[in-house]
Protein backbone atom coordinates (compact mmCIF):
# COMPACT_ATOMS: atom_id res chain seq x y z
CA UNK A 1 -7.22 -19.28 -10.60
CA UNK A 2 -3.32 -18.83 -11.14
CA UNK A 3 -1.35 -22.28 -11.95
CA UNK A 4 1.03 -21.72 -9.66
CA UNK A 5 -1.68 -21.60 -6.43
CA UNK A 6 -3.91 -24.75 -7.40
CA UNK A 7 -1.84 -26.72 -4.83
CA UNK A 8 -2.37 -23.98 -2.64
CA UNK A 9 -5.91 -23.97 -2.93
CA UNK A 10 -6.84 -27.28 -3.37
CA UNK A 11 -4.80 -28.08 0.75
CA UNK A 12 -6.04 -24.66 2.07
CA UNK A 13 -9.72 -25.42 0.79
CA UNK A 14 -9.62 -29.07 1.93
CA UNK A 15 -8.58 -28.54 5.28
CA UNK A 16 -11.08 -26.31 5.99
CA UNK A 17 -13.46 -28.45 4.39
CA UNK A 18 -12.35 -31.26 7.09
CA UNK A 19 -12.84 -29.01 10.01
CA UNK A 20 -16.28 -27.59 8.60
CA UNK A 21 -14.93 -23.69 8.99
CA UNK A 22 -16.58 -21.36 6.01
CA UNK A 23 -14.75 -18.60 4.57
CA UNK A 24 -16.31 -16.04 6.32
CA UNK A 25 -15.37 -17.46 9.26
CA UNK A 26 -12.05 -18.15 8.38
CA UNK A 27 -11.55 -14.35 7.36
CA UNK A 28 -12.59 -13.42 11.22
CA UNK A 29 -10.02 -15.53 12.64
CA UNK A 30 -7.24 -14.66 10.20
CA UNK A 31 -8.03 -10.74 10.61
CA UNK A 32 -8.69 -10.48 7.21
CA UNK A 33 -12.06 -9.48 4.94
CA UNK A 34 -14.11 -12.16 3.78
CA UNK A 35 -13.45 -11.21 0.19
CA UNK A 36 -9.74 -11.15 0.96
CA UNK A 37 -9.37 -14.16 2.24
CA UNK A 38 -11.93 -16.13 -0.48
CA UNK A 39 -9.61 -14.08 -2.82
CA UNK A 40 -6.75 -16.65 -1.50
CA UNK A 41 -8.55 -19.52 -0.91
CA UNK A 42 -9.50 -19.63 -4.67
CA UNK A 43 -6.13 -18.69 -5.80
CA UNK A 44 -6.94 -15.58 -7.59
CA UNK A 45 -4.10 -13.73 -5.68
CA UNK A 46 -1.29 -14.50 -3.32
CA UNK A 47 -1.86 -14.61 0.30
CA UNK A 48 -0.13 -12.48 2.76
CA UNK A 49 3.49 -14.27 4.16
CA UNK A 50 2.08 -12.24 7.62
CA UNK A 51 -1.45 -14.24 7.42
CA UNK A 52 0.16 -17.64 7.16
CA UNK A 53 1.14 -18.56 10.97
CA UNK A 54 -2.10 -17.53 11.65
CA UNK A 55 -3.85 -20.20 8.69
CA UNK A 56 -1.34 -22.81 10.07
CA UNK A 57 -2.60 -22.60 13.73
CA UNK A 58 -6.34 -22.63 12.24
CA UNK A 59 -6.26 -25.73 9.16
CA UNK A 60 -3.34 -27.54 10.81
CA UNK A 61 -1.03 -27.62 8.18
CA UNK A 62 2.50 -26.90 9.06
CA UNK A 63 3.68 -22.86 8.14
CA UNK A 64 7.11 -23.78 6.67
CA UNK A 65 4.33 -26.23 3.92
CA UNK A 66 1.93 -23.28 3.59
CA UNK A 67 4.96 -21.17 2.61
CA UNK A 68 6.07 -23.50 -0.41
CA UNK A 69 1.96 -23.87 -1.65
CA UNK A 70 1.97 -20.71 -1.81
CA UNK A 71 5.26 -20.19 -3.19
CA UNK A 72 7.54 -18.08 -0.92
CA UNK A 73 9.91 -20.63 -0.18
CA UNK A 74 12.84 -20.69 -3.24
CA UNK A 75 13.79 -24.22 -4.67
CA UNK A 76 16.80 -24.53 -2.85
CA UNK A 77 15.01 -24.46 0.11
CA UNK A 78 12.37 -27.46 1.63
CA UNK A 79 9.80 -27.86 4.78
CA UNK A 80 11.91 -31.37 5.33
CA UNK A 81 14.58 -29.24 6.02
CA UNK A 82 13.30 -26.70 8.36
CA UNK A 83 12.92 -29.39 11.42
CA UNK A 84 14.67 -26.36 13.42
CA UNK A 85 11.18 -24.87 15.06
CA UNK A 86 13.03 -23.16 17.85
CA UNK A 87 11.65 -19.74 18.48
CA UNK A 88 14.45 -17.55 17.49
CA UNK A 89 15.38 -19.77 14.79
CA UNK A 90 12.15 -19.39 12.98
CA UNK A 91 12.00 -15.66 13.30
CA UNK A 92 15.05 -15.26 11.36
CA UNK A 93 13.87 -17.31 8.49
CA UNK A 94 10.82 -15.67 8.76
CA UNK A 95 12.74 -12.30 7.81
CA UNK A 96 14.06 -14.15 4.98
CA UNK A 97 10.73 -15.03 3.52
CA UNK A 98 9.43 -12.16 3.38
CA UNK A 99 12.51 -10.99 1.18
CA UNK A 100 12.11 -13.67 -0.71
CA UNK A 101 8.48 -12.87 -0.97
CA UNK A 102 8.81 -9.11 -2.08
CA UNK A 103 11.95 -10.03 -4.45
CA UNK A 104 9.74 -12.44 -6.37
CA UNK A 105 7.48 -9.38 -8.22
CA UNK A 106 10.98 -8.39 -9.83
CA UNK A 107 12.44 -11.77 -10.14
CA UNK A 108 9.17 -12.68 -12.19
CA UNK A 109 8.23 -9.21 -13.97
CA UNK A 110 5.18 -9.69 -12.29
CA UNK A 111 4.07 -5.99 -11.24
CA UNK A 112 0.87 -5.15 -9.20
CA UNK A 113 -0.51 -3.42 -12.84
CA UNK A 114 0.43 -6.71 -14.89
CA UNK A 115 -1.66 -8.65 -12.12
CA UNK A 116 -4.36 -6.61 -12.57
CA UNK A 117 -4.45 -6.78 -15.99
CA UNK A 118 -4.09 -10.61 -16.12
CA UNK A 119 -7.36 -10.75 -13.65
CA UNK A 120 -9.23 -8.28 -15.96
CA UNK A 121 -8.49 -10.53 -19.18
CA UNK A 122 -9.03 -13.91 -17.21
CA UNK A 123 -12.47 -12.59 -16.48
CA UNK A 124 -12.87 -11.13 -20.03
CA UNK A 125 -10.38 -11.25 -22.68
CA UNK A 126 -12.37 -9.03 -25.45
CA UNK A 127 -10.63 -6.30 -23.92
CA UNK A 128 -8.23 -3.82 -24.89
CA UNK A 129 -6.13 -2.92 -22.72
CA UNK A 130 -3.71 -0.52 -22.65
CA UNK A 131 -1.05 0.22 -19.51
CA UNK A 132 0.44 3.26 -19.46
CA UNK A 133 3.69 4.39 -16.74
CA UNK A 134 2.04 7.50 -14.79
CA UNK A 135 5.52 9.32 -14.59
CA UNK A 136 5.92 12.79 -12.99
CA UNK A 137 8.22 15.21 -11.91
CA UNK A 138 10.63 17.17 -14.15
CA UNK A 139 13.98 16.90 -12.33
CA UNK A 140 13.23 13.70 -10.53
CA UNK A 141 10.63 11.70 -12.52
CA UNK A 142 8.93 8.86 -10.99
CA UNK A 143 6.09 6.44 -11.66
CA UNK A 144 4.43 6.00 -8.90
CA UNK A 145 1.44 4.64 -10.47
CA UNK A 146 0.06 2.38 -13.59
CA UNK A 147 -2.89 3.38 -15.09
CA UNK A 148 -4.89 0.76 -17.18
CA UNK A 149 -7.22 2.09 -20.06
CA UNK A 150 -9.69 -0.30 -20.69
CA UNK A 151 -11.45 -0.48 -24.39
CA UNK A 152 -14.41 -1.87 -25.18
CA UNK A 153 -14.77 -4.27 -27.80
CA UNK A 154 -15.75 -3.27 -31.28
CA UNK A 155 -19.45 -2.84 -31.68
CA UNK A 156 -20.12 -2.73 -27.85
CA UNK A 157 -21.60 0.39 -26.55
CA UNK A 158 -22.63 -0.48 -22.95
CA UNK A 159 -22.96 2.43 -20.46
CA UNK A 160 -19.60 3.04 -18.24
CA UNK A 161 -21.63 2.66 -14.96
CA UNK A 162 -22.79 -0.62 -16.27
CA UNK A 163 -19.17 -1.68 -17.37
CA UNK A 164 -17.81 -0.34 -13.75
CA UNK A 165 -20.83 -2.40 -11.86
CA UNK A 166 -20.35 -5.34 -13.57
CA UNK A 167 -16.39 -5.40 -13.09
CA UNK A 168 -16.24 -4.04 -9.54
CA UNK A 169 -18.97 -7.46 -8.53
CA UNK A 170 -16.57 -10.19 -10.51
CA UNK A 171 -13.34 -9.09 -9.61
CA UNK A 172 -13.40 -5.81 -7.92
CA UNK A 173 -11.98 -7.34 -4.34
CA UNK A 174 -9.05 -9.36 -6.17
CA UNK A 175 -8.46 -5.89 -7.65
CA UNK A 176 -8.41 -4.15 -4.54
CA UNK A 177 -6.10 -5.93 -2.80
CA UNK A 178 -3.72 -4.69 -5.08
CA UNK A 179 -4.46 -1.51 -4.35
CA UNK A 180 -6.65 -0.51 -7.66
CA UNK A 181 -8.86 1.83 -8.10
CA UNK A 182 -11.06 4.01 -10.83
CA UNK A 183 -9.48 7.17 -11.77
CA UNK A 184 -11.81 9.90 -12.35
CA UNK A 185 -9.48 12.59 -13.37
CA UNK A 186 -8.10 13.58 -16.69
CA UNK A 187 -4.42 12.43 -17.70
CA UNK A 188 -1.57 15.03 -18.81
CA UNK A 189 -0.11 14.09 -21.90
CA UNK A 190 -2.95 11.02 -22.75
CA UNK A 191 -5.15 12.96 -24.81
CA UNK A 192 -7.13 10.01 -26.15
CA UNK A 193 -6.99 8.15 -22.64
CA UNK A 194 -9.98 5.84 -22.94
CA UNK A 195 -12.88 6.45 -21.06
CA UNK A 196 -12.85 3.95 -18.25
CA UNK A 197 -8.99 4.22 -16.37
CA UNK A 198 -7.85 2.10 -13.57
CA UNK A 199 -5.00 3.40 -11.21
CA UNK A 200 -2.20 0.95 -9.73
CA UNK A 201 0.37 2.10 -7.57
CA UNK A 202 3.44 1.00 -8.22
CA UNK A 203 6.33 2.50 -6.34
CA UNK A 204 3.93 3.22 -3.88
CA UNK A 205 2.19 -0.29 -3.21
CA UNK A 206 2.04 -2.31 -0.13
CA UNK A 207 5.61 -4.21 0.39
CA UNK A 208 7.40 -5.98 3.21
CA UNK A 209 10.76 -5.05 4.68
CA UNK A 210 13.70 -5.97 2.44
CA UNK A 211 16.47 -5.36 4.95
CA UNK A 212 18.03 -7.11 8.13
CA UNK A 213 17.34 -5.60 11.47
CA UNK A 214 21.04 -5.17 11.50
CA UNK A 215 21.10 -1.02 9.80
CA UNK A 216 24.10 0.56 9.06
CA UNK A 217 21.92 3.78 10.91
CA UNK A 218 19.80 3.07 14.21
CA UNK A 219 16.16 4.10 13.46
CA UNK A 220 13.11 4.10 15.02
CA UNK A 221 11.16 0.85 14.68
CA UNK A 222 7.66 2.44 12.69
CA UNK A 223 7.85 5.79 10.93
CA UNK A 224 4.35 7.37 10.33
CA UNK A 225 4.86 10.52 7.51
CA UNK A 226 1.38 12.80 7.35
CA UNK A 227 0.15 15.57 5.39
CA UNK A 228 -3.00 16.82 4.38
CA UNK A 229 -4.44 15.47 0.82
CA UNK A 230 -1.84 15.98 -1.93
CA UNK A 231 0.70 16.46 0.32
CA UNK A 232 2.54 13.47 -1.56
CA UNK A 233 2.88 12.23 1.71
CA UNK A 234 2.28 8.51 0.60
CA UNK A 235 4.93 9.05 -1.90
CA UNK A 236 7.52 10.67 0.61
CA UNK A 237 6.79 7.52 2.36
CA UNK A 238 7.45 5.43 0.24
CA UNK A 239 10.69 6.98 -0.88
CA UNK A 240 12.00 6.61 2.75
CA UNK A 241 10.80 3.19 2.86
CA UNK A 242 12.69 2.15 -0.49
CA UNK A 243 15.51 3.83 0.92
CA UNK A 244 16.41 2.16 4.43
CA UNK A 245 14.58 -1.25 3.23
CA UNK A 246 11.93 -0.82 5.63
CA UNK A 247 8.10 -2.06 4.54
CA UNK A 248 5.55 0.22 2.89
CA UNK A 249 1.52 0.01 3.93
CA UNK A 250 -0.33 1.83 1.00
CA UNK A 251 -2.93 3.27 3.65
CA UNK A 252 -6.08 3.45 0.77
CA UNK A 253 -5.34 -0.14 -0.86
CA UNK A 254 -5.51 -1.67 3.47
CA UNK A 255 -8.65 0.35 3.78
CA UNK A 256 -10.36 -0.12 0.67
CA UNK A 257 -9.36 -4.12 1.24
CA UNK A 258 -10.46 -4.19 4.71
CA UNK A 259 -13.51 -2.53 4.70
CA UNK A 260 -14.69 -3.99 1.00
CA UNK A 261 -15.51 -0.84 -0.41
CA UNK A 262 -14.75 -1.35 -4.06
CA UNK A 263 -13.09 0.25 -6.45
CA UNK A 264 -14.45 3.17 -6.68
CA UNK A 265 -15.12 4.58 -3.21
CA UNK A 266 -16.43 8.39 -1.87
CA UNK A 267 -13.76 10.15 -0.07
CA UNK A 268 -15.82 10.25 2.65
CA UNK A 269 -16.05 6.80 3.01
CA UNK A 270 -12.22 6.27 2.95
CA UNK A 271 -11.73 8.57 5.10
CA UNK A 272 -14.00 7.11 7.75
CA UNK A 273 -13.01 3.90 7.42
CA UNK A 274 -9.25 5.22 7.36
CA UNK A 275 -10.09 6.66 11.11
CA UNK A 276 -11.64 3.32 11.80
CA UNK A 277 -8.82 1.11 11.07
CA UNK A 278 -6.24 3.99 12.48
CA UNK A 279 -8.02 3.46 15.91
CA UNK A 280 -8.07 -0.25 15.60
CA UNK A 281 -4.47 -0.40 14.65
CA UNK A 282 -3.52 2.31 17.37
CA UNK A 283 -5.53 0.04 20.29
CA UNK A 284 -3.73 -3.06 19.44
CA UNK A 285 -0.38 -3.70 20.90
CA UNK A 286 1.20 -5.05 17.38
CA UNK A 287 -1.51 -3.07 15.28
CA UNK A 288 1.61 -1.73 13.33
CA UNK A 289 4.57 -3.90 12.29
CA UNK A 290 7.79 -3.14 13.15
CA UNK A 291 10.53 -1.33 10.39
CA UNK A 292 7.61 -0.58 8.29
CA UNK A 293 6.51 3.37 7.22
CA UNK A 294 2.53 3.91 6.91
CA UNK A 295 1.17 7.04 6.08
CA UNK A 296 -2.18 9.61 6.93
CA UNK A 297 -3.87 11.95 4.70
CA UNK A 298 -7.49 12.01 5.24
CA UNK A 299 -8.83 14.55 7.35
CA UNK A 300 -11.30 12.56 9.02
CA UNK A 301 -9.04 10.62 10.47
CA UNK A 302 -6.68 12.74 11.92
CA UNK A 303 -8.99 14.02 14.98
CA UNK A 304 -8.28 14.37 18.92
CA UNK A 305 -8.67 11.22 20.14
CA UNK A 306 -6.86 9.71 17.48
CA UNK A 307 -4.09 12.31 17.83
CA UNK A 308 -3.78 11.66 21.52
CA UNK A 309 -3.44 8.22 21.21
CA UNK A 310 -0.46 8.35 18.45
CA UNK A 311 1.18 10.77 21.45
CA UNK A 312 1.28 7.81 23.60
CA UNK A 313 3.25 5.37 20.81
CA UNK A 314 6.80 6.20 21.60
CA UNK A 315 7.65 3.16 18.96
CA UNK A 316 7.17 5.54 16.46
CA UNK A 317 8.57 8.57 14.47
CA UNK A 318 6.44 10.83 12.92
CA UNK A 319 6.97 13.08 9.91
CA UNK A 320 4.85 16.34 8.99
CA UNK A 321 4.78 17.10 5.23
CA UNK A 322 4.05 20.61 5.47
CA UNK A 323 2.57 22.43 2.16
CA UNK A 324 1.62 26.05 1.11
CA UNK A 325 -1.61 27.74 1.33
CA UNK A 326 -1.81 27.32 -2.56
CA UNK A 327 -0.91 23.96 -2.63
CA UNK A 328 -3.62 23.03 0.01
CA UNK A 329 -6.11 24.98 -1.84
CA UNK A 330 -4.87 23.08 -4.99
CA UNK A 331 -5.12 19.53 -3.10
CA UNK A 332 -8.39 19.95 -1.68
CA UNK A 333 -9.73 21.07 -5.08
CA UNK A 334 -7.94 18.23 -7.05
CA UNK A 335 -9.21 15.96 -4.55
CA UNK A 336 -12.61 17.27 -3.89
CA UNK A 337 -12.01 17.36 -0.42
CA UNK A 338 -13.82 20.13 1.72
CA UNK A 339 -11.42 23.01 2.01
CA UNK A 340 -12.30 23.89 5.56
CA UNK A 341 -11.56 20.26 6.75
CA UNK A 342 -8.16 20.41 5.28
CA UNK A 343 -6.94 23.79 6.87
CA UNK A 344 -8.60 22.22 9.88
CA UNK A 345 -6.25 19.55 9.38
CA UNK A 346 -3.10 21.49 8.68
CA UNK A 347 -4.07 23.20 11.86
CA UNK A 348 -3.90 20.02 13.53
CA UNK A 349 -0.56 18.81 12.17
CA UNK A 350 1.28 21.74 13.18
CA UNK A 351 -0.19 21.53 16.95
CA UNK A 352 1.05 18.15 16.45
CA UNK A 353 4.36 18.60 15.80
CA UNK A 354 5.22 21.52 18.18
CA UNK A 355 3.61 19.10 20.58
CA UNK A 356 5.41 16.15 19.76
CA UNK A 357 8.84 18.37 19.32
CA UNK A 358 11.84 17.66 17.10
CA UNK A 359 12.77 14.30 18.67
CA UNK A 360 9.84 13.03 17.85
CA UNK A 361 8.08 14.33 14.70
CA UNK A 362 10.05 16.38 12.10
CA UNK A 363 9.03 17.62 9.44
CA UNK A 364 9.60 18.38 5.88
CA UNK A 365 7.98 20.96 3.63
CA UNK A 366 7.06 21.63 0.27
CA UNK A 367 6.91 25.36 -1.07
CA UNK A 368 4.30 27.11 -3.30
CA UNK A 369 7.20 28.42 -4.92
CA UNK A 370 8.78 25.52 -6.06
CA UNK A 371 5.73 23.95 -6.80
CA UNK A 372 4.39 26.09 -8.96
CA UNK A 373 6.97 27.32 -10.70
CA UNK A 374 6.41 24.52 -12.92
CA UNK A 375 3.02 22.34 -13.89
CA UNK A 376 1.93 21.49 -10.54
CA UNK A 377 1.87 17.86 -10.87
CA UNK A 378 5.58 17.82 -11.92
CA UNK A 379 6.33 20.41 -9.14
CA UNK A 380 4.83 18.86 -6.10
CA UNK A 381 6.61 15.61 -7.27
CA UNK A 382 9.77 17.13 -7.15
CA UNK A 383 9.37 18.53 -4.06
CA UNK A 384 8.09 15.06 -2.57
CA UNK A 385 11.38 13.73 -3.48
CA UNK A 386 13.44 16.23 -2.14
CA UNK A 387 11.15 16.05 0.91
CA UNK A 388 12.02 12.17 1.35
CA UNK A 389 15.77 13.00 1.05
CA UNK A 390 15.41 15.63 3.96
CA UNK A 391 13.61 12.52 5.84
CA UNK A 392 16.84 10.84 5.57
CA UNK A 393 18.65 13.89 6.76
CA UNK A 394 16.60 13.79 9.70
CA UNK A 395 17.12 10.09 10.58
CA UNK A 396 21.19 10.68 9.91
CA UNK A 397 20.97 8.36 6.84
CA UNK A 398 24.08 8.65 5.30
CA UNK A 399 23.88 8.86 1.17
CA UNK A 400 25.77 5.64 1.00
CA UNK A 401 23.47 3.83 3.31
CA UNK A 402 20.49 4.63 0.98
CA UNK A 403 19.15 2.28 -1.49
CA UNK A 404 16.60 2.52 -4.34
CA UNK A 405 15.78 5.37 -5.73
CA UNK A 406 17.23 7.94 -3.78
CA UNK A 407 19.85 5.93 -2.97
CA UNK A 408 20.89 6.42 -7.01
CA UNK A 409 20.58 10.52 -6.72
């Protein structure tokens, strides 16, 4: 449990004690997994700031209190103050929470890879851990990830399966809320990576909005960026995001969270479950926030019906990340994908687009020749960025209106 959420806990935990509701059914009312929510209630991680109105209405306890327990409130500011509950009122302050809440990871030096590192210790501290930037691209080099190398203690020889069993049953749920998984893949320049590797994302983690309403640029309320798998579409999306303050949902770390698939899940079953929670999200009226980017890459997912019904969301801009025959080849064979499905997919996005027409989906492309021309994993990163800065183009973001990382090229 972290220090700063016993208080948290021990109210949350007690109120549902009084009004005999379990966990499990807690989760169902709050929208959430069961291991997500027991995740909060024993204050291994933060909750959501979005989750909280919803807790209120179910234990009782007054939002603007569940904000301080669970620290998203700054000192200057106290529930004895906030006896202004008019509607419009509260929304604004809401706004300002969630800055608050997403400025906190800086203002602490708290990152989603230090997290997981402190849960991984907490649960074991013979470890060794090492955590290692996972920076790429030449002219524009980014980390978009953390990978953790895990060690195993002098003397200790257990199998990695073992190891990966044991860790993904203690912890694995805290873990995947924030978006960690195994990597499987080798790691350019880590010659002696250790054996077992965890990936974090970083620049491209689940965020809320960090901006007003009030843009220097109108744009559309929810901006949707696809592309087959290792399109970088994720990162182009998150770019874009950074850059007009708008929120980022890291599509595998909501899936793997919602669905409780651990930390090492099959492609296939991401994908599925990706095409599951699309359609949920896509029949529900508020299924995606507003001034908030979310991204698609699994083929699965992106079928007909699906398709038809993100036609019918005129809140929402779409982006196509277009790629090269090579490049697809190179994706689906870097991501063991089936290459059929993701020329299938391609096919799709293209249809899309033409269908949907420059008002409503543009799209941004990244060339085999650019690529390549380079080590591919420096080359498509590149390209991502310069993709996201065409983005802006698109929306009429002006280069002083940008913030974050492209707002510094």
């Amino acid at each position: 449990m972290r220090d700063d959420l016993r208080d948290w806990s021990r109210e949350l935990t007690g109120a549902l004690q009084e009004r005999r509701i379990s966990n499990n059914a807690a989760a169902q009312r709050v929208n959430v997994s069961p291991a997500t929510f027991t995740s909060w209630a024993n204050g291994v991680t933060r909750p959501s700031v979005e989750a909280l109105p919803a807790i209120a209405r179910l234990t009782g306890l007054s939002v603007w209190y569940l904000h301080e327990l669970a620290g998203y409130l700054p000192d200057s500011y106290a529930p004895a103050t906030a006896v202004i509950q008019a509607t419009e009122t509260q929304r604004g302050l809401y706004r300002s929470i969630r800055r608050w809440a997403e400025q906190s990871l800086e203002a602490t030096g708290l990152t989603p890879a230090a997290h997981a590192a402190g849960l991984i210790l907490d649960h074991d501290k013979s470890w060794e851990l090492t955590l290692r930037p996972n920076v790429k691209g030449q002219a524009h080099p980014i980390a978009s990830h953390t990978l953790i190398g895990l060690r195993q203690p002098r003397g200790n020889s257990r199998p990695l399966h073992e190891i990966r069993r044991e860790l993904d049953a203690a912890i694995g749920p805290s873990l995947t809320s924030l978006g960690v998984r195994w990597r499987n893949r080798r790691v350019p320049g880590w010659p002696d990576a250790p054996d077992l590797l965890l990936e974090v994302p970083e620049f491209e983690r689940t965020r809320a909005a960090t901006r007003s309403d009030a843009t220097p640029t109108p744009l559309p309320p929810v901006i949707a960026v696809l592309g087959v798998p290792y399109a970088h579409a994720e990162l182009v999306g998150a770019l874009a995001a950074d850059a007009v303050g708008y929120g980022y949902v890291n599509s595998y770390s909501e899936i793997c969270a919602r669905f409780e698939l651990g930390l090492g899940p099959s492609n296939q079953d991401v994908a599925e479950s990706g095409a599951r929670l699309l359609q949920t999200n896509l029949e529900r009226r508020d299924g995606f926030p507003r001034r908030t980017v979310w991204t698609c890459a699994y083929p699965e997912a992106f079928e007909e019906p699906v398709i038809d019904a993100l036609a019918e969301r005129t809140d929402q801009f779409f982006v196509y990340v277009r790629v090269g025959p090579r490049l697809l080849e190179f994706g689906a064979d870097v991501w063991k994908y089936d290459l059929a499905k993701c020329r299938a997919m391609a096919d799709r996005l293209e249809a899309f687009a033409e269908r949907m027409g420059p008002h409503r989906c543009g799209v941004v492309t990244l060339t085999d020749t650019e690529v390549f021309a380079r080590d591919a994993q420096d080359g498509v990163t590149d390209q991502a960025v310069r993709a996201a800065a065409s983005l802006l183009e698109l929306l009429d973001v002006r280069p002083q209106d940008r913030t974050g990382y492209l707002g510094d090229l």
